[in-house]
N, C-alpha and C. Protein backbone atom coordinates (compact mmCIF):
# COMPACT_ATOMS: atom_id res chain seq x y z
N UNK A 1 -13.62 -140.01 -165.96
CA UNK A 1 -15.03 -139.91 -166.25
C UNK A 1 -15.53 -141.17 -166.94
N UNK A 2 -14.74 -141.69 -168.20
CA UNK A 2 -14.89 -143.07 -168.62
C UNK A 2 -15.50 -144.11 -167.74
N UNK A 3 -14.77 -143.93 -166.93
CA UNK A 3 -14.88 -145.35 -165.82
C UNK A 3 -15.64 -145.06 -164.70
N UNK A 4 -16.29 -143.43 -164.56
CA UNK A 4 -17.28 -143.61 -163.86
C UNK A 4 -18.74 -144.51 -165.02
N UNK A 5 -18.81 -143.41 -165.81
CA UNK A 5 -19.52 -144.22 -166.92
C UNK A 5 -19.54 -145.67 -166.86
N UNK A 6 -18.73 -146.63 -167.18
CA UNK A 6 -18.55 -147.61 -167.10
C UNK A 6 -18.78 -148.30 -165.78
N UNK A 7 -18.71 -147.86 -164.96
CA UNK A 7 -19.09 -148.31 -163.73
C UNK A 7 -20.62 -148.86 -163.30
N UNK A 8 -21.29 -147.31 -164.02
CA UNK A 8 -22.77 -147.50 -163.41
C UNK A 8 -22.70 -148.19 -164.82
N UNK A 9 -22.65 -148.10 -166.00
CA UNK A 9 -23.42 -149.63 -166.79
C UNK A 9 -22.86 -150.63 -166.60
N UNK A 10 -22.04 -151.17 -165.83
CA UNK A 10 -21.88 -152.76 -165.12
C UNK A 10 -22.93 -152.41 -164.74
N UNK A 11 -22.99 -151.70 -163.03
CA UNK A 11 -23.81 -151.56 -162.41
C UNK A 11 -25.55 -151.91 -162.64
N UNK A 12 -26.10 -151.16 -163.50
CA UNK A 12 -26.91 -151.39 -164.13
C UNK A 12 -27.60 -152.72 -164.74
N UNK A 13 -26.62 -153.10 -165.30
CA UNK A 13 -26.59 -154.89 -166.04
C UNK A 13 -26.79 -155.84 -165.26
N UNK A 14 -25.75 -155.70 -164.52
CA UNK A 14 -26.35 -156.49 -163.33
C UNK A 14 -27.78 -156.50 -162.24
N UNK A 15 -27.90 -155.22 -161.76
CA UNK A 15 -29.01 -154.80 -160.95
C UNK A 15 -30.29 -155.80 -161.75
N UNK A 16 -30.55 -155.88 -163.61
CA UNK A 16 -31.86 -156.33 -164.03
C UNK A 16 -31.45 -157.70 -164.38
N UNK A 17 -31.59 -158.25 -163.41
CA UNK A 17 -31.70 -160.12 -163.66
C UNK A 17 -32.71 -161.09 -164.04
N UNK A 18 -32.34 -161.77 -164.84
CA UNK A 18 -33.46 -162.34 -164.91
C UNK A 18 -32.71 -164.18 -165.24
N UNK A 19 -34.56 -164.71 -164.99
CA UNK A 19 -33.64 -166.46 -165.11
C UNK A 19 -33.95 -166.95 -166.77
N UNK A 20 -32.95 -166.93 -167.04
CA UNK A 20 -33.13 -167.45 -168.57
C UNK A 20 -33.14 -168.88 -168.78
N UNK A 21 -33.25 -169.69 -167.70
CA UNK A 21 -33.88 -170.56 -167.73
C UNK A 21 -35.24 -170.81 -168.10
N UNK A 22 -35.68 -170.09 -168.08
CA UNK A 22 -37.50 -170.35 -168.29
C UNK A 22 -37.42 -169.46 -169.75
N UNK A 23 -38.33 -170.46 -170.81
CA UNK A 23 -38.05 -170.44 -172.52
C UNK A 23 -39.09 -169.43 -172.12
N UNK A 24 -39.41 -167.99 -172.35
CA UNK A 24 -40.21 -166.87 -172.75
C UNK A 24 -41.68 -167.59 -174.11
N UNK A 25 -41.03 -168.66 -174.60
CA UNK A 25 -41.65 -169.25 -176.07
C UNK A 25 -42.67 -170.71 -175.82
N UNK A 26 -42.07 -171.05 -174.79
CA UNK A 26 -43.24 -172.83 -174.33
C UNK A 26 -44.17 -172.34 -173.29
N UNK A 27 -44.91 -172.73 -173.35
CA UNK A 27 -45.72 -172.62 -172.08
C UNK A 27 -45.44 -173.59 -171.05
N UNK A 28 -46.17 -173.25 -169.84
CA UNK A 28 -45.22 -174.12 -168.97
C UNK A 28 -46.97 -175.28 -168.44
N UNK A 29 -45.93 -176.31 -168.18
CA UNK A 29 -47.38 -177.78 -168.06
C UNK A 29 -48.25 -177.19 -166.78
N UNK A 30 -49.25 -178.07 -167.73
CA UNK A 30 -50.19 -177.98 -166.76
C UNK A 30 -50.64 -178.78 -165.16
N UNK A 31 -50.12 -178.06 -164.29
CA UNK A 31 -49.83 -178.68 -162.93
C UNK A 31 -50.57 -178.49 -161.54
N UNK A 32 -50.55 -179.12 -160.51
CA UNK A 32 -50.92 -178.69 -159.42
C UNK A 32 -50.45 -178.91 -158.08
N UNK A 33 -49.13 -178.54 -158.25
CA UNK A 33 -48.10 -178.94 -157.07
C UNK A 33 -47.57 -177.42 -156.98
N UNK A 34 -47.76 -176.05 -157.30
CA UNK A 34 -47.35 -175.29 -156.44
C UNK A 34 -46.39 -174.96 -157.03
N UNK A 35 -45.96 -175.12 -158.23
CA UNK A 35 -45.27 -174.98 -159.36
C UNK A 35 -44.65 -173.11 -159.81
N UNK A 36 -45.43 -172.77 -159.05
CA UNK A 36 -45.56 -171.00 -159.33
C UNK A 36 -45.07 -171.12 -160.70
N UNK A 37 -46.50 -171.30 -161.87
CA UNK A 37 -45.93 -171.03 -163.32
C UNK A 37 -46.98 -170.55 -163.76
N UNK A 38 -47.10 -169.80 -164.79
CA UNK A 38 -48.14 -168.89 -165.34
C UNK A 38 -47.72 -168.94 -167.00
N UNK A 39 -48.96 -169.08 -167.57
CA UNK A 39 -48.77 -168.63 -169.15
C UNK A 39 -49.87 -169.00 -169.73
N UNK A 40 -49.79 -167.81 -171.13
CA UNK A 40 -51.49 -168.16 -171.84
C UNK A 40 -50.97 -167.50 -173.23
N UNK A 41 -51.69 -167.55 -173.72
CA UNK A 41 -51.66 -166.73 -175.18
C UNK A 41 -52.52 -165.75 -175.22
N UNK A 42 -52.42 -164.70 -176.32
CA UNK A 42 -52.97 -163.62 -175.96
C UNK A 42 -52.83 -162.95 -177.44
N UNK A 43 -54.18 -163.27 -178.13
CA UNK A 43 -53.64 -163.13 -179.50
C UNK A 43 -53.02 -163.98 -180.23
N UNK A 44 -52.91 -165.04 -179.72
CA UNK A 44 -52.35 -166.33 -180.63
C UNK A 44 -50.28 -166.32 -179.91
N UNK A 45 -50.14 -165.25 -179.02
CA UNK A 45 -48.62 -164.69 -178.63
C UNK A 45 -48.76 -165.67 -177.28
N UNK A 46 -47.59 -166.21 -177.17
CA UNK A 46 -47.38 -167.00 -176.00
C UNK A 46 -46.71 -165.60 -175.11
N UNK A 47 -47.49 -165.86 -173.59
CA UNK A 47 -46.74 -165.01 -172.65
C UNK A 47 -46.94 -165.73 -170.95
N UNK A 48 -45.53 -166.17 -170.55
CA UNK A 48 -45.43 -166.75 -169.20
C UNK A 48 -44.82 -165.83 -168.44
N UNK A 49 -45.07 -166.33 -167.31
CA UNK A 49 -44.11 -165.81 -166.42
C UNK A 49 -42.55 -166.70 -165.73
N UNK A 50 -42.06 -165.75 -164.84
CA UNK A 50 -40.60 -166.85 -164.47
C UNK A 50 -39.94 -166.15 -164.94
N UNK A 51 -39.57 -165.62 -166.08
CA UNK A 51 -38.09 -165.06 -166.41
C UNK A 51 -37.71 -163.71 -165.80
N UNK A 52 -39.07 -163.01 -165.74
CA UNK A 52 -38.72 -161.77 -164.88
C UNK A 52 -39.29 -161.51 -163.60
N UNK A 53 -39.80 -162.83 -162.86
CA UNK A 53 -40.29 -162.71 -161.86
C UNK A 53 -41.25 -164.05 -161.35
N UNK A 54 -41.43 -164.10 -160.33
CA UNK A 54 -42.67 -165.32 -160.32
C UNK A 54 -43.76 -164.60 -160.06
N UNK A 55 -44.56 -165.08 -160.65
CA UNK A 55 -46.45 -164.96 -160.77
C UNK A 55 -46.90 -165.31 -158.96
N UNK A 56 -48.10 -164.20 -158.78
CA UNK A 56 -48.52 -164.26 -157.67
C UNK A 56 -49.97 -164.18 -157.35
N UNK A 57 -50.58 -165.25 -156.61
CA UNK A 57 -52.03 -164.84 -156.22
C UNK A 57 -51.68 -164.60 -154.84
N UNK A 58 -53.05 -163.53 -155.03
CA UNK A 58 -53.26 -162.80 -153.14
C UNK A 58 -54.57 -162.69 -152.93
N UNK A 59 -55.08 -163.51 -151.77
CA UNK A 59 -55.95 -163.80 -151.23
C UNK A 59 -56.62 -162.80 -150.89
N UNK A 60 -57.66 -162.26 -150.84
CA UNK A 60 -58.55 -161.40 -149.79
C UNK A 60 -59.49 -161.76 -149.50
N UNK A 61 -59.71 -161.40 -148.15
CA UNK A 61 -61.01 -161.65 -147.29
C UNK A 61 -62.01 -160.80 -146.94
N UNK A 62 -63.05 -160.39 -147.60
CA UNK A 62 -63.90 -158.98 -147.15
C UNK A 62 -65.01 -159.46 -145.98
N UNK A 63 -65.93 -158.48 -146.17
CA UNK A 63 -66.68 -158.40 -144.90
C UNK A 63 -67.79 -159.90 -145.75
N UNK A 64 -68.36 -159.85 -146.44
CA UNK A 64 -69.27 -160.87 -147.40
C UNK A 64 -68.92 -161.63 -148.35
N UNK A 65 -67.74 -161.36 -148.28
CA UNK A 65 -67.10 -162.78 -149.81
C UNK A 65 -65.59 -162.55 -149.89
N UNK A 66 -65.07 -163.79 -150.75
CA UNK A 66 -63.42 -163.74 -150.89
C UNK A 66 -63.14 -163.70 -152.07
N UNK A 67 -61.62 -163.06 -152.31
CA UNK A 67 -61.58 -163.29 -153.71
C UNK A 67 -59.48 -163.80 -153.93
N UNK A 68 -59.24 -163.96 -155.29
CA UNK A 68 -57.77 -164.14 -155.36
C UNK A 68 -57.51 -163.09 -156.81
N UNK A 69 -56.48 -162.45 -156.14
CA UNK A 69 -55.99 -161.76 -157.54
C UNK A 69 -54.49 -162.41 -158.10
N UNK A 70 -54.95 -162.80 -159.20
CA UNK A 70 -53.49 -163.71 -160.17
C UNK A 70 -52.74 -162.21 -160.82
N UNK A 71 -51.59 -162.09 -160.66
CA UNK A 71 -50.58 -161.23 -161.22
C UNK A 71 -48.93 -162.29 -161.50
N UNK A 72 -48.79 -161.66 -162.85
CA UNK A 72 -47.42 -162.38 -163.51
C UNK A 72 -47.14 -161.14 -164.24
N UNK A 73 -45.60 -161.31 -164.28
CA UNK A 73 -45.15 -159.89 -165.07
C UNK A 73 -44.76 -161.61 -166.42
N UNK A 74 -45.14 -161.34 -167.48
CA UNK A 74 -44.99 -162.19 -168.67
C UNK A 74 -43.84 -161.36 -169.45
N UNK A 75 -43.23 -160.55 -169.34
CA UNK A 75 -42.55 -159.90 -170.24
C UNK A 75 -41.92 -158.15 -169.29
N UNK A 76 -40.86 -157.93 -169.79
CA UNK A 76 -39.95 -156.75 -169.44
C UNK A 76 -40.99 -155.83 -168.98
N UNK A 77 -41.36 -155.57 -167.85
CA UNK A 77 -42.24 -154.38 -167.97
C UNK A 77 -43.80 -154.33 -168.47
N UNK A 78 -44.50 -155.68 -168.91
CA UNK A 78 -45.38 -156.52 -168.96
C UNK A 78 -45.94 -156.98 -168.15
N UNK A 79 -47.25 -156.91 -167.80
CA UNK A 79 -48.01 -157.59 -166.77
C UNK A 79 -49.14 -158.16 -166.95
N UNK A 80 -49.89 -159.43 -166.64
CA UNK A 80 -51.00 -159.76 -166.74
C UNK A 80 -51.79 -159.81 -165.37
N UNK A 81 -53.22 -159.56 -165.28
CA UNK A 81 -53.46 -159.14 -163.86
C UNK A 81 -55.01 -159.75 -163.97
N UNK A 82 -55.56 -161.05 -163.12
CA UNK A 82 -56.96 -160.79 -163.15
C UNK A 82 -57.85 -161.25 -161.69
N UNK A 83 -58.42 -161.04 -161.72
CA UNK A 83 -59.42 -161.18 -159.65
C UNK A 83 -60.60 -162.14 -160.15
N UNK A 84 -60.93 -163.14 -159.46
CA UNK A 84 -61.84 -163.91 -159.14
C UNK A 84 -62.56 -164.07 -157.50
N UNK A 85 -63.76 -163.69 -158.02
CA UNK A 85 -64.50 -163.29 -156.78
C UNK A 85 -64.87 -164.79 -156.27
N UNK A 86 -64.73 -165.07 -155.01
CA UNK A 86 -64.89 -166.29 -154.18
C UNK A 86 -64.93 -167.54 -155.02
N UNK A 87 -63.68 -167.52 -155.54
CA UNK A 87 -62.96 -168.87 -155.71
C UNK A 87 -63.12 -169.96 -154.86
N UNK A 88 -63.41 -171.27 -155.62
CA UNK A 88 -63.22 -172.70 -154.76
C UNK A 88 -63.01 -174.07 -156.09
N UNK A 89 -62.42 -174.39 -155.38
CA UNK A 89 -61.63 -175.74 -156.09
C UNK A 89 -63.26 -176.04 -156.55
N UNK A 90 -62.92 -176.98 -158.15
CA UNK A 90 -63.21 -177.52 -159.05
C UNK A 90 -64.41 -177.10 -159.65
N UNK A 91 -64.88 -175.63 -159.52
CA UNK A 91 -65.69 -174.66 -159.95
C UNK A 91 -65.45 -173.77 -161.28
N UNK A 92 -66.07 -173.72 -162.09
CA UNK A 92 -65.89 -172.67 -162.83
C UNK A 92 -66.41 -171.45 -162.53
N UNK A 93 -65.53 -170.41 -162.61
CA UNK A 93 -66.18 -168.62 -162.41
C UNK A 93 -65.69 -167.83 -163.10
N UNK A 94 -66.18 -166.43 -163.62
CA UNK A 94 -66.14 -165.42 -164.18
C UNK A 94 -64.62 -164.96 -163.40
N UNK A 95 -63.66 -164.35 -164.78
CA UNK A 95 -62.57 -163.93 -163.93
C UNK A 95 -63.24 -161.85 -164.35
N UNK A 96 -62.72 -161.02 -163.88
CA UNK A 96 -62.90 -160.17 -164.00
C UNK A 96 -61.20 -159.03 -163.78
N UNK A 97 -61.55 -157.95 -164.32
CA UNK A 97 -60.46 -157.21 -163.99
C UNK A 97 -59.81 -157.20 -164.35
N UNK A 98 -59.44 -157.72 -165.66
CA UNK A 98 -58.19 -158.18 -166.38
C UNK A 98 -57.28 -156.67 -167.07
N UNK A 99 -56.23 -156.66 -166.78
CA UNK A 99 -54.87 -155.94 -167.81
C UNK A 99 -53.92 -156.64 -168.15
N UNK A 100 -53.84 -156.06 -169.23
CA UNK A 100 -52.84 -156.82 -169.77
C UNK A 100 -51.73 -155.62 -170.68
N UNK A 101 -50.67 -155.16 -170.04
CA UNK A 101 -49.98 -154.36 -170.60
C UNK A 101 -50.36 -152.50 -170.43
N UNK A 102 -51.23 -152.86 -169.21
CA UNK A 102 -52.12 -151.33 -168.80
C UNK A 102 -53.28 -151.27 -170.25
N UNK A 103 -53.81 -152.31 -170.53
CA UNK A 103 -54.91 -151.84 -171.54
C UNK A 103 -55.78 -153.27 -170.94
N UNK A 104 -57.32 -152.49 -170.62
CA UNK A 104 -58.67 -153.41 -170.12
C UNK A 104 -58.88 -154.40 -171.13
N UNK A 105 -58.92 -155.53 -170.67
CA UNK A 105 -59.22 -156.64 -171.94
C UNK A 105 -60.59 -157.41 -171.08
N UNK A 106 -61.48 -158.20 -171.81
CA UNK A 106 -62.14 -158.80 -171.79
C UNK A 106 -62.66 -159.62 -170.61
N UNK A 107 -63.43 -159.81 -170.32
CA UNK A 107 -63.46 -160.83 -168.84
C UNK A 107 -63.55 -162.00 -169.54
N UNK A 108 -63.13 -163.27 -168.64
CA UNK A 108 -63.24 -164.69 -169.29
C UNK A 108 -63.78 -165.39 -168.20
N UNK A 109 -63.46 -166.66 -167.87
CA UNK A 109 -63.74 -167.75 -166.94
C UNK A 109 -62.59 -168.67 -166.89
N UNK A 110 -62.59 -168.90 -165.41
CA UNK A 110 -61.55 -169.70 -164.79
C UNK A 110 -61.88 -171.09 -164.03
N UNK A 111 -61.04 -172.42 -164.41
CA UNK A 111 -61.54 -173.94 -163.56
C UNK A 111 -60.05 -173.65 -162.61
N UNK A 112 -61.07 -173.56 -161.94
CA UNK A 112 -60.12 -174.14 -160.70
C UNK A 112 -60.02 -175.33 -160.30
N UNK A 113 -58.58 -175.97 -160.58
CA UNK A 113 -58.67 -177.19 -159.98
C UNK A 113 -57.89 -177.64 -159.12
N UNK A 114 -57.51 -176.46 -157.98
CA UNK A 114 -56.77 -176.98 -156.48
C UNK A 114 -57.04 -175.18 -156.22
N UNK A 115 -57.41 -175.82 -155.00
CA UNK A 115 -57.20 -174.26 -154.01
C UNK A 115 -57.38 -175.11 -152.28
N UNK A 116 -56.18 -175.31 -152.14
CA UNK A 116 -56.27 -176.48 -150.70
C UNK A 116 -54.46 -175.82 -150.74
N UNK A 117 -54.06 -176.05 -149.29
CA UNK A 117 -52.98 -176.62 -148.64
C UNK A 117 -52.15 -175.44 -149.62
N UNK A 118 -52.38 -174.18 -149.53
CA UNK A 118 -51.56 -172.90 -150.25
C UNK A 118 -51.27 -172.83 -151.47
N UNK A 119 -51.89 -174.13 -152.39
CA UNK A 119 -52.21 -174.06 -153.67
C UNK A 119 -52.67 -173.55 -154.31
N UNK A 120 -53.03 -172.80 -155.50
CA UNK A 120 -53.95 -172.00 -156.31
C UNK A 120 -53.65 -172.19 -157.82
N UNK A 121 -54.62 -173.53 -158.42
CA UNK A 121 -53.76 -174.22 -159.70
C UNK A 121 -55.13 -173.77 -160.98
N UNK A 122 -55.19 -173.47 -161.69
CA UNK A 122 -56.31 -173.66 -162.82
C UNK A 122 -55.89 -173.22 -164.33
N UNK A 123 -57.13 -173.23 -164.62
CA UNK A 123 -57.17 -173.07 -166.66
C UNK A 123 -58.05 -171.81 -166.84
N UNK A 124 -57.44 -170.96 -167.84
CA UNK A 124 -58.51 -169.72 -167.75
C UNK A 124 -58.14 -169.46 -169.52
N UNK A 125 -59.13 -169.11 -169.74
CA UNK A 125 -59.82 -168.30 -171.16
C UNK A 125 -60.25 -167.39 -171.18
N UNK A 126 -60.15 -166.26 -171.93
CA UNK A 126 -61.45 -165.14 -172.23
C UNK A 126 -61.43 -164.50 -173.86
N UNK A 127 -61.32 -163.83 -173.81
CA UNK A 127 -62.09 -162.82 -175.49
C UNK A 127 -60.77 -162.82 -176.57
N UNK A 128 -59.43 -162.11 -175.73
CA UNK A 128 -58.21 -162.30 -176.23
C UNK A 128 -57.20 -163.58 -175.89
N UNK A 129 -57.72 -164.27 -174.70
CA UNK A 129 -56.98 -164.70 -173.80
C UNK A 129 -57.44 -165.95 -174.17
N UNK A 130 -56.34 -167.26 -174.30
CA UNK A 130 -56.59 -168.68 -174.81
C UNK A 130 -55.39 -169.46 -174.20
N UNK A 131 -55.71 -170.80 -173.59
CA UNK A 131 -55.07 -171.53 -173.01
C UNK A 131 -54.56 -171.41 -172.29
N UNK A 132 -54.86 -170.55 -171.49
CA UNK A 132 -54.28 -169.65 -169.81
C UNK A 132 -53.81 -171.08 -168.73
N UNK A 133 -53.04 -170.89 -168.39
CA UNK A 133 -52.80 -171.85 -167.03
C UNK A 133 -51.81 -171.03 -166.00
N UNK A 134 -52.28 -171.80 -164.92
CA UNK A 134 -51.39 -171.03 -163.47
C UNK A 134 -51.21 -172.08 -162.57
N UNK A 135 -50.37 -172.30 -162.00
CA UNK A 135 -50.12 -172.63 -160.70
C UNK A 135 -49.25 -172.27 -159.75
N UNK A 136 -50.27 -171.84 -158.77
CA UNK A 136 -49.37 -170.77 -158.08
C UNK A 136 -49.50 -170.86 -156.44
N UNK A 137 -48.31 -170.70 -155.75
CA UNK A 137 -48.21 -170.72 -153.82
C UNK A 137 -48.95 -169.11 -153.85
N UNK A 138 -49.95 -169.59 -152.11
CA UNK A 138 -50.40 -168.39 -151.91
C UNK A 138 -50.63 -168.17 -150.13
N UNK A 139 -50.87 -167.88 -149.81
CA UNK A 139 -50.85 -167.70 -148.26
C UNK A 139 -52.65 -166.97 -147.69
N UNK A 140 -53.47 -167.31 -146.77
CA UNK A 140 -54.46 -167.38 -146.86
C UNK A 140 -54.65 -166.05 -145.46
């Protein structure tokens, strides 16, 4: 029975990987090569993504306008999540939709400064949210 026990917690340990390469504590530079990196503060708390996943924007196309939704899990079970309605390079816009940890936070504004060639790179702020950056691959 021991060693079934023991079995599934190897099992287990292994199954939740993560890259501990990426410091949970620096934020990651500010870039626009496709970098898939995400991080902002939030409360004065640094939170990136990378260690438990890479950060993702997803494109949509409706019948009258487009939009991109940015998602990064920043932490174990942690997520930051926000949609910008018809995004375009070197614009500022209202981000909307934001969670952060399943609790509604604030809307802010986002510069976009690449959305070309499957790029999706910018700087975002809002109410809780300070020194936000992303750069992230996306598919159109």
């Amino acid at each position: 029975m021991r060693h079934i026990l023991f079995l599934c917690l190897m099992f287990f340990c292994i199954a939740c990987e993560e890259n501990e390469s990426v410091d949970p504590t620096i934020m990651p530079e500010a870039t626009t090569v496709g970098a898939n990196t995400f991080g902002c503060l939030v409360d004065g708390w640094v939170y990136v993504s990378g260690r438990w996943g890479l950060p993702a924007a997803e494109y949509t196309q409706l019948e009258d306008s487009t939009g991109m939704t940015v998602s990064a899990q920043v932490g174990f079970g942690s997520y930051l999540r926000f949609t910008i309605a018809n995004p375009k390079q070197g614009e500022t816009l209202p981000y909307t939709d934001v969670s952060f940890d399943n609790q509604n936070m604030g809307d802010g504004k986002v510069h976009i400064t690449r959305m070309s060639d499957g790029i999706f790179s910018g700087t975002f702020e809002g109410d809780r949210i300070t020194k936000g950056r992303f750069d992230l691959k996306y598919k159109e």
